[in-house]
N, C-alpha and C. Protein backbone atom coordinates (compact mmCIF):
# COMPACT_ATOMS: atom_id res chain seq x y z
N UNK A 1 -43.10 -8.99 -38.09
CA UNK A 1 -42.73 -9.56 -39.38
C UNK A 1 -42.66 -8.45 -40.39
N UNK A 2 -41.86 -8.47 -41.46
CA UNK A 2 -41.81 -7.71 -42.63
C UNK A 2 -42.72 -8.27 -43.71
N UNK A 3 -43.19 -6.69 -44.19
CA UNK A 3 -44.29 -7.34 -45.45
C UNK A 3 -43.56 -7.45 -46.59
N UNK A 4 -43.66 -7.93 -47.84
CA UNK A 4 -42.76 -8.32 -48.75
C UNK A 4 -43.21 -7.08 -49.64
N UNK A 5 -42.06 -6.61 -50.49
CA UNK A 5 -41.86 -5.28 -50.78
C UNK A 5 -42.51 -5.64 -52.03
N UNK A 6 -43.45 -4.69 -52.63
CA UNK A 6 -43.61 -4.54 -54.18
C UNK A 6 -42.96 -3.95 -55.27
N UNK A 7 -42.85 -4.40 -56.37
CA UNK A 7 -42.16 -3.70 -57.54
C UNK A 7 -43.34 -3.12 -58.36
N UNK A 8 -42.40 -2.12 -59.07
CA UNK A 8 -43.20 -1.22 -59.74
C UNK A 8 -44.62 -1.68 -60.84
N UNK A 9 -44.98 -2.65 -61.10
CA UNK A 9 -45.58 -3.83 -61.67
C UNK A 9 -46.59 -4.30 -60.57
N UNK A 10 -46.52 -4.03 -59.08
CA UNK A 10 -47.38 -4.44 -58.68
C UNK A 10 -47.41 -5.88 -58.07
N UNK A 11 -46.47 -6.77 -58.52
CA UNK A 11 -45.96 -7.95 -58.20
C UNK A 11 -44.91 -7.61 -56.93
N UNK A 12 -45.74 -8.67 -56.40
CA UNK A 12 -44.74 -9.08 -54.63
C UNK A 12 -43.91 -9.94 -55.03
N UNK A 13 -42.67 -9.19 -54.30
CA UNK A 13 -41.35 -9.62 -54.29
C UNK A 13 -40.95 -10.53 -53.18
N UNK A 14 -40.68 -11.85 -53.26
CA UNK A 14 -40.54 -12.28 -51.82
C UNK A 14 -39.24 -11.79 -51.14
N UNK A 15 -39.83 -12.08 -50.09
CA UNK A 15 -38.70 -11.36 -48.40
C UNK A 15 -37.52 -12.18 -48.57
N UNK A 16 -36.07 -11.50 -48.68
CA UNK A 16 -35.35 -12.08 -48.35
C UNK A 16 -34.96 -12.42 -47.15
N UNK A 17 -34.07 -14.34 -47.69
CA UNK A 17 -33.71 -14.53 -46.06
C UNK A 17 -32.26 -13.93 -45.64
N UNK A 18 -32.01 -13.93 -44.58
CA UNK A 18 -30.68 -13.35 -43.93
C UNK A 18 -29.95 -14.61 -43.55
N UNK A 19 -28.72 -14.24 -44.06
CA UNK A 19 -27.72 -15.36 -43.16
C UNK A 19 -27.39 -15.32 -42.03
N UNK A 20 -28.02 -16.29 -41.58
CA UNK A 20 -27.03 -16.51 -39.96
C UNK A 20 -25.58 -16.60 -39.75
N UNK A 21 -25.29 -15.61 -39.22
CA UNK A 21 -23.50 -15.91 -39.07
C UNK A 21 -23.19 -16.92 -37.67
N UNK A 22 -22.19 -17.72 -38.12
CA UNK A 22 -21.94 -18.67 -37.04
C UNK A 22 -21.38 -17.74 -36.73
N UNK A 23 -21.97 -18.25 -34.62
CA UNK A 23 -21.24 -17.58 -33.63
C UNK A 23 -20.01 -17.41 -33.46
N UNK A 24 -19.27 -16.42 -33.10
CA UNK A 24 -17.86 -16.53 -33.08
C UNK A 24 -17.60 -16.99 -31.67
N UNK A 25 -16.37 -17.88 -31.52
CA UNK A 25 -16.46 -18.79 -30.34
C UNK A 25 -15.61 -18.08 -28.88
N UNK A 26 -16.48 -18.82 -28.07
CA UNK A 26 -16.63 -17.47 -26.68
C UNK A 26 -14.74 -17.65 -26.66
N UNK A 27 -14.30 -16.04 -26.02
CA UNK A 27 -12.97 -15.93 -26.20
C UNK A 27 -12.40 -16.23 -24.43
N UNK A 28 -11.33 -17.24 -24.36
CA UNK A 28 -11.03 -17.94 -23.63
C UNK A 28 -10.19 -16.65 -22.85
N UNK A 29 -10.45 -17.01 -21.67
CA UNK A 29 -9.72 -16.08 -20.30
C UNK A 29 -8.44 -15.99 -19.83
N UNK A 30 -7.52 -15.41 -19.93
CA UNK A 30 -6.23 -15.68 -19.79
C UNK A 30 -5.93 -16.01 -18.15
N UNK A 31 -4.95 -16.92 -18.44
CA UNK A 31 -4.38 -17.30 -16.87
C UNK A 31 -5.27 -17.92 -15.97
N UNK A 32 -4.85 -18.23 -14.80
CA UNK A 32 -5.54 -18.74 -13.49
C UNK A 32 -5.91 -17.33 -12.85
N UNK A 33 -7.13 -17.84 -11.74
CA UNK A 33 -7.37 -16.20 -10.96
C UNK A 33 -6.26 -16.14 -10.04
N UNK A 34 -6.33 -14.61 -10.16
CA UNK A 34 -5.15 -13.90 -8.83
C UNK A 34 -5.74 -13.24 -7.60
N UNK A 35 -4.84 -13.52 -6.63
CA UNK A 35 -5.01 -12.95 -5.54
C UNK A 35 -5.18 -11.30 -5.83
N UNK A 36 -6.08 -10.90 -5.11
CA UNK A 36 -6.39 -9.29 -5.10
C UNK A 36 -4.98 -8.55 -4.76
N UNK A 37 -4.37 -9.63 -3.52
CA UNK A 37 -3.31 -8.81 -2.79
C UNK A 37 -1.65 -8.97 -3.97
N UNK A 38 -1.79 -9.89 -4.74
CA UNK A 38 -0.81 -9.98 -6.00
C UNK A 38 -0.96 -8.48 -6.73
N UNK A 39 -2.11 -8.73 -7.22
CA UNK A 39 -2.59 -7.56 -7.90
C UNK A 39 -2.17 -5.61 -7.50
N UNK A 40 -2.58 -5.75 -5.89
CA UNK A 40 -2.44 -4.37 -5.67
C UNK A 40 -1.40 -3.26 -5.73
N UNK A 41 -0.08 -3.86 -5.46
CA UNK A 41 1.41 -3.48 -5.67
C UNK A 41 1.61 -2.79 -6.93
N UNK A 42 0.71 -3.32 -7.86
CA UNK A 42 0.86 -2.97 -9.22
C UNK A 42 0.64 -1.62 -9.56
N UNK A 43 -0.93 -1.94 -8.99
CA UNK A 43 -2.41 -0.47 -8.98
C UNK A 43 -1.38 0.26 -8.27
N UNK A 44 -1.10 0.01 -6.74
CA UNK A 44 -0.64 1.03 -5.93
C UNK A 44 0.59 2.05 -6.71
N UNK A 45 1.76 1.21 -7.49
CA UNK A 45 2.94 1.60 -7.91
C UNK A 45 2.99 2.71 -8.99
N UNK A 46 1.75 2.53 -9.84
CA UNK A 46 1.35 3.19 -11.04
C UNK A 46 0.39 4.71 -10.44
N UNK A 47 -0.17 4.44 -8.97
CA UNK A 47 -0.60 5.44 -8.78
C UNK A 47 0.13 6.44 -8.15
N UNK A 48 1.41 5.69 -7.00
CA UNK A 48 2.42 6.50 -6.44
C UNK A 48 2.99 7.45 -7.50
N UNK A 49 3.29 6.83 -8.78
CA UNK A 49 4.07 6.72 -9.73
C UNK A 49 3.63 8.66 -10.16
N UNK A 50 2.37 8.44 -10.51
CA UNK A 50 1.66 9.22 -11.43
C UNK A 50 2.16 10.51 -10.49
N UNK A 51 1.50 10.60 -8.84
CA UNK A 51 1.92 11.37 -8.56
C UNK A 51 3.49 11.79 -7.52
N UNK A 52 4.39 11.28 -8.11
CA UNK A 52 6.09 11.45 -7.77
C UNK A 52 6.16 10.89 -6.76
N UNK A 53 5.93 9.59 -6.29
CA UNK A 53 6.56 8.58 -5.96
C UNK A 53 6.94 7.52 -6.58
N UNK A 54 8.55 6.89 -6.38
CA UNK A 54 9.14 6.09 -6.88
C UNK A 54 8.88 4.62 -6.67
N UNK A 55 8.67 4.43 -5.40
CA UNK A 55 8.19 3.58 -4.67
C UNK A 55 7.36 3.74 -3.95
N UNK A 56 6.22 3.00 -3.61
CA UNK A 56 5.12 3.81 -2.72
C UNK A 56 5.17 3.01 -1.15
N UNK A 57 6.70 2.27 -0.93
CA UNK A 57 6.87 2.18 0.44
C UNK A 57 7.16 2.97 0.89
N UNK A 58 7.82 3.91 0.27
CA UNK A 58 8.03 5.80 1.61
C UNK A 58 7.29 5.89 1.99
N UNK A 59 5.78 6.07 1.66
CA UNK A 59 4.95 6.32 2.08
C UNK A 59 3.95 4.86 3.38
N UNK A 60 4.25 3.88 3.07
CA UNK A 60 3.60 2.87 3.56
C UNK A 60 4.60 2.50 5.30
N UNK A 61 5.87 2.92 4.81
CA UNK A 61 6.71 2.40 6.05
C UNK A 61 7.20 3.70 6.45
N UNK A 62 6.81 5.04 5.84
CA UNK A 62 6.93 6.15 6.87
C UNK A 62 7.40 6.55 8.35
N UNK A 63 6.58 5.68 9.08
CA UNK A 63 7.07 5.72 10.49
C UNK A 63 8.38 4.90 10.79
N UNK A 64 8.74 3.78 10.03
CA UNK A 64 9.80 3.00 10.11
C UNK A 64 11.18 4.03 9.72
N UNK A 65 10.88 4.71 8.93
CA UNK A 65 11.89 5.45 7.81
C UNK A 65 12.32 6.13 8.99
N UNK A 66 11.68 7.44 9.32
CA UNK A 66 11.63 8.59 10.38
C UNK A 66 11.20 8.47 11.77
N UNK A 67 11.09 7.33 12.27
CA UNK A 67 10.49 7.02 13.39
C UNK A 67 9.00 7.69 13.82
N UNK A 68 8.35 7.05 14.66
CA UNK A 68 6.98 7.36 15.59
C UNK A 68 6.86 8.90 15.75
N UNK A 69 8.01 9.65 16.47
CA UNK A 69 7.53 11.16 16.42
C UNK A 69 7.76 12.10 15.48
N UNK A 70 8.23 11.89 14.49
CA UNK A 70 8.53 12.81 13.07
C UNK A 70 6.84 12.23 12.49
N UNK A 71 7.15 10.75 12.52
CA UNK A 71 5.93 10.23 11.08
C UNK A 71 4.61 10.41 11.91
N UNK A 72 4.43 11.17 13.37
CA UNK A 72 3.31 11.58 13.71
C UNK A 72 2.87 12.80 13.62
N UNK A 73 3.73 13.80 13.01
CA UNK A 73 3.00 14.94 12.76
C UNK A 73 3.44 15.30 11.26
N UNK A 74 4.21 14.27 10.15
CA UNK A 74 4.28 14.65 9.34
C UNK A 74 3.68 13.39 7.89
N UNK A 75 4.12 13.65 6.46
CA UNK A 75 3.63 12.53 6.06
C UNK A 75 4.35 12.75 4.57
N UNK A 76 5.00 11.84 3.58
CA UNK A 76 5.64 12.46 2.42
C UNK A 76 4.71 12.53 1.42
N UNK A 77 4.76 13.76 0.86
CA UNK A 77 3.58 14.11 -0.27
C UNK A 77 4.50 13.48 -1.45
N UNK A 78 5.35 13.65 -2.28
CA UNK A 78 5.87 13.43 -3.38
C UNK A 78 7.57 13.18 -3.62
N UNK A 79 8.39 13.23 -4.66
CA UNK A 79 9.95 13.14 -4.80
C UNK A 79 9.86 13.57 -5.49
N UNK A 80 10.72 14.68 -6.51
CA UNK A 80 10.40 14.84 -7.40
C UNK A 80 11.93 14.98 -8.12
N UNK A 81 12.31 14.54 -9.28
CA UNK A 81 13.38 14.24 -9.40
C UNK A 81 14.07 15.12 -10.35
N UNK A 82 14.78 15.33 -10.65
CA UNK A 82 15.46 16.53 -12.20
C UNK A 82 15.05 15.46 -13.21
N UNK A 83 14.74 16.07 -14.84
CA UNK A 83 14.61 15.28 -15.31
C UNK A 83 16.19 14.43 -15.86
N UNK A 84 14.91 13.51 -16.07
CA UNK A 84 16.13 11.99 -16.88
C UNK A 84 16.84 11.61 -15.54
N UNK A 85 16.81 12.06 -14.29
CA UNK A 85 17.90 11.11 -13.38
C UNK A 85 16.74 10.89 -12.55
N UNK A 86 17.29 9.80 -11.15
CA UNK A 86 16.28 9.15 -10.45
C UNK A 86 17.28 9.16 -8.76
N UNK A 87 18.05 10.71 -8.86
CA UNK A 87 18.88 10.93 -7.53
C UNK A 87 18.46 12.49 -7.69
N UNK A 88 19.35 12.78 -6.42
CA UNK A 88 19.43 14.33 -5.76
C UNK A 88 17.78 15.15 -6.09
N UNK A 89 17.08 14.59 -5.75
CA UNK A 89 15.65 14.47 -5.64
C UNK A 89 15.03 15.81 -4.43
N UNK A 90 13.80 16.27 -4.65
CA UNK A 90 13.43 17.17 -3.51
C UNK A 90 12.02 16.34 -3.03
N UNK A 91 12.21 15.95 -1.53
CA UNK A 91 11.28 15.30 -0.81
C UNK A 91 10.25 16.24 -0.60
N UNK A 92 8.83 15.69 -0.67
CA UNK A 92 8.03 17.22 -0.48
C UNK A 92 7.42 16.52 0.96
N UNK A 93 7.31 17.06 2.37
CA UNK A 93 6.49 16.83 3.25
C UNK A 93 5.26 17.81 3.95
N UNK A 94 4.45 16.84 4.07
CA UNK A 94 3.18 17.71 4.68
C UNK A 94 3.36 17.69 6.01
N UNK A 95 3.61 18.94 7.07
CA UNK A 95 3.60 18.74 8.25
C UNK A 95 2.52 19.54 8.77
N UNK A 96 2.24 19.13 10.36
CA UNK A 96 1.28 19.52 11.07
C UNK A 96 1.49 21.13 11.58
N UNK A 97 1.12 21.99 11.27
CA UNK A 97 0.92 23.43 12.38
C UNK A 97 2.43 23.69 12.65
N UNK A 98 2.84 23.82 13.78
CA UNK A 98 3.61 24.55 14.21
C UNK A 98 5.58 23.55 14.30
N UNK A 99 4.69 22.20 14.03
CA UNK A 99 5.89 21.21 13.91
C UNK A 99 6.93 21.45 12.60
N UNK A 100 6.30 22.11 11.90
CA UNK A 100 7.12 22.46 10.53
C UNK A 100 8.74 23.09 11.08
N UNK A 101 8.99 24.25 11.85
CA UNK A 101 10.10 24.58 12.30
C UNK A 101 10.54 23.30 13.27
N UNK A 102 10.35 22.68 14.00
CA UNK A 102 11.09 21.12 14.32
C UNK A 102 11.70 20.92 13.21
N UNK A 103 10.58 20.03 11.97
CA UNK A 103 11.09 19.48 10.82
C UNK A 103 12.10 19.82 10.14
N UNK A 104 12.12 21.47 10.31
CA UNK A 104 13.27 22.47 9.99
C UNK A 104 14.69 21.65 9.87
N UNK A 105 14.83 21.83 11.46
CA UNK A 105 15.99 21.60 12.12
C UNK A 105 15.98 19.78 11.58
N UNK A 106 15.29 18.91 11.42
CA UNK A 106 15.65 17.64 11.33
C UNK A 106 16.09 16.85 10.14
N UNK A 107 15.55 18.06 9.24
CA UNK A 107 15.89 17.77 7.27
C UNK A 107 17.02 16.99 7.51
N UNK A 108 18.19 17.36 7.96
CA UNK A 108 19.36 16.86 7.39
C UNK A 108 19.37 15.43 7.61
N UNK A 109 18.99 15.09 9.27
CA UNK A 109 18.57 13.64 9.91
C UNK A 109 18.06 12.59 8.28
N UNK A 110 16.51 13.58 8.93
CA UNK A 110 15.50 12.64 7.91
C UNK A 110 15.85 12.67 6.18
N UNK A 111 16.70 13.64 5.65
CA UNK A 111 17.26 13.01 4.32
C UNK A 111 18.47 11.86 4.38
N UNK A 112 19.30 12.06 5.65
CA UNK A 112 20.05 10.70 5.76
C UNK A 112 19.03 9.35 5.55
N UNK A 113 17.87 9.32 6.85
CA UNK A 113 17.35 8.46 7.20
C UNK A 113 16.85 7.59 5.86
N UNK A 114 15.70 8.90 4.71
CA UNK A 114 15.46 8.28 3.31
C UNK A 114 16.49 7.78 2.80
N UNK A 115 17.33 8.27 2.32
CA UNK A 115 18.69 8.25 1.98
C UNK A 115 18.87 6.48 1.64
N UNK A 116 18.82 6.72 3.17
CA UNK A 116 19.33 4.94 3.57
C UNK A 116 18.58 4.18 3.27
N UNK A 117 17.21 4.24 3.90
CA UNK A 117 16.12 3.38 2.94
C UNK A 117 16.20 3.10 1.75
N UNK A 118 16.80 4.37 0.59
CA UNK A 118 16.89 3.96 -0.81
C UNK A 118 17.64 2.97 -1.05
N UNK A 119 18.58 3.48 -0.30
CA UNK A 119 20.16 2.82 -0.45
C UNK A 119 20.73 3.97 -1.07
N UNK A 120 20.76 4.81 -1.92
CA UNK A 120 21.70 5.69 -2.58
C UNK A 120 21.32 6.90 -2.21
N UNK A 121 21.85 8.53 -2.85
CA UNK A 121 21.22 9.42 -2.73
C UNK A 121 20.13 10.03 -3.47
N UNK A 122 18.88 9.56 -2.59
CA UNK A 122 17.83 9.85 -3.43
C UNK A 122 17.31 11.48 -3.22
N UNK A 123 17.72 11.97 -2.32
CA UNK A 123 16.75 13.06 -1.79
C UNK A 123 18.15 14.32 -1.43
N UNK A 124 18.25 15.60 -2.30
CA UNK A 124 18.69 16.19 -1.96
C UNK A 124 18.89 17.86 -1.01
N UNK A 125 17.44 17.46 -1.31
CA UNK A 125 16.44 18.99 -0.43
C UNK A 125 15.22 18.00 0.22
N UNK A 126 14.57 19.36 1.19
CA UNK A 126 13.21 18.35 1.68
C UNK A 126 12.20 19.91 1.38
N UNK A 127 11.28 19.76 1.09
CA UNK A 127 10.43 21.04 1.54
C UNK A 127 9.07 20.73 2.30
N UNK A 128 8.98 21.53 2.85
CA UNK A 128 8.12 21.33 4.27
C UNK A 128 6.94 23.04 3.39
N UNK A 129 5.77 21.48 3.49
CA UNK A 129 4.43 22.34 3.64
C UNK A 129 3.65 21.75 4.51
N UNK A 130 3.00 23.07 4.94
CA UNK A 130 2.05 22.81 6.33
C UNK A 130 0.42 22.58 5.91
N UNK A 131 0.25 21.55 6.45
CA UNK A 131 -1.20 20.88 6.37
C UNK A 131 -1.44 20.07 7.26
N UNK A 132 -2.33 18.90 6.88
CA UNK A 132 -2.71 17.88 8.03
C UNK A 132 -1.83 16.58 7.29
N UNK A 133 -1.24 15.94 8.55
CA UNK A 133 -0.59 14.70 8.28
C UNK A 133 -1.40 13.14 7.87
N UNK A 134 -1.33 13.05 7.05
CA UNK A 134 -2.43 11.92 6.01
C UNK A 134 -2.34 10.48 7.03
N UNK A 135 -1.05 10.37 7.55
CA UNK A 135 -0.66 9.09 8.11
C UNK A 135 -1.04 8.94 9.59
N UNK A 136 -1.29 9.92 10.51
CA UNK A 136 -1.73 9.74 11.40
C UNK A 136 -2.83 8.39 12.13
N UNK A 137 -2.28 7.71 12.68
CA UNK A 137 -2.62 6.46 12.60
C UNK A 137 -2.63 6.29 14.51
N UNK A 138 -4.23 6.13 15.09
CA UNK A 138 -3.48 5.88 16.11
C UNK A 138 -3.47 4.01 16.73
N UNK A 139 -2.27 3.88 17.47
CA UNK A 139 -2.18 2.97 17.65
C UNK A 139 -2.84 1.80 18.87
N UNK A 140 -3.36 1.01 18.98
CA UNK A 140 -3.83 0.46 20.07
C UNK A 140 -2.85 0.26 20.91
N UNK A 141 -3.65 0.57 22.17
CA UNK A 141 -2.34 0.47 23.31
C UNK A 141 -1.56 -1.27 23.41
N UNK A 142 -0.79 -0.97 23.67
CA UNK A 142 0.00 -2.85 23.52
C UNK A 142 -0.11 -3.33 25.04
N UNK A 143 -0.81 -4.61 25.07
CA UNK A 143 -1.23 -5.29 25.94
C UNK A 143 0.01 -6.10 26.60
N UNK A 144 0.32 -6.33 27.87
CA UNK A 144 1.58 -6.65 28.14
C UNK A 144 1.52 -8.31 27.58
N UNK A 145 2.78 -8.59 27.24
CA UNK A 145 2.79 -10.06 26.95
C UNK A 145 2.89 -11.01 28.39
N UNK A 146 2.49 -12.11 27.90
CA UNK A 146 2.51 -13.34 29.01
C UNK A 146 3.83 -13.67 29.09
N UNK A 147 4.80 -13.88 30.23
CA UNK A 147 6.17 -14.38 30.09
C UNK A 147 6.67 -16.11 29.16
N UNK A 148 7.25 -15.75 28.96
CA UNK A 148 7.69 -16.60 27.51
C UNK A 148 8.48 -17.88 28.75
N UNK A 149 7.83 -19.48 28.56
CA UNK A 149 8.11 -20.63 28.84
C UNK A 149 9.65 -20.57 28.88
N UNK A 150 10.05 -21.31 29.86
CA UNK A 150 11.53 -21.33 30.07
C UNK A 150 12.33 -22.51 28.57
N UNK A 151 11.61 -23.12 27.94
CA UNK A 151 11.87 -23.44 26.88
C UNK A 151 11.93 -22.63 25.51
N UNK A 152 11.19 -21.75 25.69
CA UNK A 152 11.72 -20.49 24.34
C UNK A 152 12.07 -19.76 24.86
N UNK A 153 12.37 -19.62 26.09
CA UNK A 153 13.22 -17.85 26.40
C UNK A 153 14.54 -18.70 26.67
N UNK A 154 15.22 -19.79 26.16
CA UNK A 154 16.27 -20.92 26.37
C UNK A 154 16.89 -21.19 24.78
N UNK A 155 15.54 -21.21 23.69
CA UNK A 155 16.11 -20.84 22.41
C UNK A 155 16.41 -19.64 21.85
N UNK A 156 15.55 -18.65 22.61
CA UNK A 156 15.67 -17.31 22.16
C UNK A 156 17.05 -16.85 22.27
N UNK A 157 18.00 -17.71 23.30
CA UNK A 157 19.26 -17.32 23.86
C UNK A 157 19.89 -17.38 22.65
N UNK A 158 19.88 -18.03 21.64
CA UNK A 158 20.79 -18.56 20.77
C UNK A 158 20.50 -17.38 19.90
N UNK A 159 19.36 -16.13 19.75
CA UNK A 159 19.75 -15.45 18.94
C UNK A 159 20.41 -14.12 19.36
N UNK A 160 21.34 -13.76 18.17
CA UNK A 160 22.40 -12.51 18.44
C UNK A 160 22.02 -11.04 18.81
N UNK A 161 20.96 -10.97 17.84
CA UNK A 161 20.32 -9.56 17.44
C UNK A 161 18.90 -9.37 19.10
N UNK A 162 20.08 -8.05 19.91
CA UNK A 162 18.82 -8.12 20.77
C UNK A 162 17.69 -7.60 20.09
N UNK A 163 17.85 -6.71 19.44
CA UNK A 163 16.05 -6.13 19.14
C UNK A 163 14.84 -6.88 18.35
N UNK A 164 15.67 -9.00 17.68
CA UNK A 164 15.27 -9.74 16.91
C UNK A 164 14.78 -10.63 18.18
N UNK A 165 15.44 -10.81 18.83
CA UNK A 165 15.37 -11.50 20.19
C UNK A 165 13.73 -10.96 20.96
N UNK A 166 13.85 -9.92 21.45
CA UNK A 166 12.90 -9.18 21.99
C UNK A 166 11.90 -9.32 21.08
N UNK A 167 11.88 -9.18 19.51
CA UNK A 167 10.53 -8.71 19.25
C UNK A 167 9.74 -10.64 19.02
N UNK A 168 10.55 -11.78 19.20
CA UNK A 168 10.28 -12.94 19.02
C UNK A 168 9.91 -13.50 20.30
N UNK A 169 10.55 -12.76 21.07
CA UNK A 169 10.44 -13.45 22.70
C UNK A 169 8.59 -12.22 23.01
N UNK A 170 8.41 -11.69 22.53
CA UNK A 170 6.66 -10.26 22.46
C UNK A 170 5.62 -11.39 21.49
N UNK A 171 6.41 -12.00 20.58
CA UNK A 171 5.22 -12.58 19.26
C UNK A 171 5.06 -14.16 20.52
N UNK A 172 5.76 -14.57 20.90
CA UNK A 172 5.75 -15.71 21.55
C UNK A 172 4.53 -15.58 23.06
N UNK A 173 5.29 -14.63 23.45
CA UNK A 173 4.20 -14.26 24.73
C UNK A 173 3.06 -13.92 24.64
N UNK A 174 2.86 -12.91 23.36
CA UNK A 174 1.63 -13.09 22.93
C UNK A 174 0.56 -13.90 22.32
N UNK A 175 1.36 -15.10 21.45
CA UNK A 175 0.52 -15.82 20.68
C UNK A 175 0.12 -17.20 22.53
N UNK A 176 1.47 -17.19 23.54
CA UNK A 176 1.07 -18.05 24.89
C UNK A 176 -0.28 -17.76 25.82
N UNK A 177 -0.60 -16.12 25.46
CA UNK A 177 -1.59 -15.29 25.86
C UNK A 177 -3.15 -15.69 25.96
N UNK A 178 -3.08 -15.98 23.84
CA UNK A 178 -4.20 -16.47 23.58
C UNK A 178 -5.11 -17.94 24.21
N UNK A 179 -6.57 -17.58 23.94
CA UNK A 179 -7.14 -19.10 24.13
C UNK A 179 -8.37 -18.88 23.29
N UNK A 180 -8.30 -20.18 22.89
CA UNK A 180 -9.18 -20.10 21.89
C UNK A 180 -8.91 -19.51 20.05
N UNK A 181 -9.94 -20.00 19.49
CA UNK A 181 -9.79 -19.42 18.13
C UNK A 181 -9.90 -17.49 18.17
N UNK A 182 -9.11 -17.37 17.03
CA UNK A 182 -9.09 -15.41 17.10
C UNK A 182 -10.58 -14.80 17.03
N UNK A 183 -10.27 -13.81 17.38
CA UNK A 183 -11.69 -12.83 17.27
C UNK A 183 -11.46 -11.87 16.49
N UNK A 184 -12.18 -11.96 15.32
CA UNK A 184 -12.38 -10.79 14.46
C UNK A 184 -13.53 -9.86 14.34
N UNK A 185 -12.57 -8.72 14.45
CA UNK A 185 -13.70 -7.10 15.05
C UNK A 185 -13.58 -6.52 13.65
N UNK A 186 -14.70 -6.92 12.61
CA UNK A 186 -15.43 -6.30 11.20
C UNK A 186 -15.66 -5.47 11.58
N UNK A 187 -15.59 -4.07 10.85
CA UNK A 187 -16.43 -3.08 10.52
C UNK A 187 -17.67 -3.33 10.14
N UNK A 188 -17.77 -3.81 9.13
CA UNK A 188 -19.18 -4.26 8.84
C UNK A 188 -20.31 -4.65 9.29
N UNK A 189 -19.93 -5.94 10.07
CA UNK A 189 -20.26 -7.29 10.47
C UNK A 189 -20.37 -7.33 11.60
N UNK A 190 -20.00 -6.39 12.66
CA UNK A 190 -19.66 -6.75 14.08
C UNK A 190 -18.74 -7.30 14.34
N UNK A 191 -18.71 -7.82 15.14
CA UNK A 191 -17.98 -8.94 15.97
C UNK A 191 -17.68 -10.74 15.14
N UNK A 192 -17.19 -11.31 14.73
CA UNK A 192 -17.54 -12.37 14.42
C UNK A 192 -16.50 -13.46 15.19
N UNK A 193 -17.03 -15.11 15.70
CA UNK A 193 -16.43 -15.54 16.72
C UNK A 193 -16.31 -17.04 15.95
């Protein structure tokens, strides 16, 4: 508690009271909640962004772009563009050791290949620095599929695209494979069933 202050006279001054300020009223939350995975595209885009990527699927579909044995010993570090335009760009790649002279010889390939991914001409040089490839990813071996019921390998006929065909007639044999509910192998957690 406060003691009440005296004036020069010797006479106590009573304590003043303080005003209570009405609370200011709790500030309402914008929107409904979002999915984390809505969210990340965003984070991810702004961080590609920062460091010279345009899109940060070059980097995510890598192996798709350049196929399995380029995107296994190499990985795209950056684009970097002249200023004010968003073409004739220099691709920067990190390759492995001694694969760099391969990469050499394949620039012209693999700037078509980006190229096309963009759709326009995005990439007009590539430069090749040697380090360790970030993307190196290895893959689990693929388990053969179960043969696909003479009733979907009968609809499958009806589609055009063999390599759409094949990879539907693999998801089919595999999902015929299963029994039982899935098994998920956590890091964390173990095993959970």
């Amino acid at each position: 508690m406060t003691e009440p202050k005296t004036t020069a006279a010797g006479k106590a001054k009573p304590a003043r009271k303080s005003i209570a300020k009405p609370a200011a009223p709790e500030r309402k939350r914008g929107g409904a909640a979002r999915a984390v995975a809505d969210m990340l595209p965003d984070v991810g885009r702004a961080a590609f962004r920062r460091f010279g990527f345009v899109q940060s699927s070059v980097v995510t579909r890598w192996p798709e772009i350049v196929g399995e044995r380029y995107a296994g010993v190499s990985s795209p570090e950056s684009i970097r563009f002249p200023q004010g335009a968003r073409a004739e760009g220099v691709l920067t790649l990190t390759v492995e050791g001694a694969h760099a002279a391969m990469m050499q010889h394949v620039a012209p390939a693999i700037m078509e290949r980006v190229n096309r991914f963009f759709g326009y001409p995005a990439v007009a040089r590539i430069a090749i620095r040697q380090g360790a490839a970030s993307n190196r990813r290895k893959t689990p071996p693929a388990r053969p599929a179960a043969p696909v019921s003479a009733e979907i390998g009968d609809s499958l006929r009806a589609i055009a695209d063999p390599e759409l065909r094949a990879c539907l007639a693999g998801l089919a044999g595999a999902l015929a494979a299963t029994k039982g509910p899935p098994v998920l192998d956590l890091p964390i957690m173990g095993k959970v069933r």
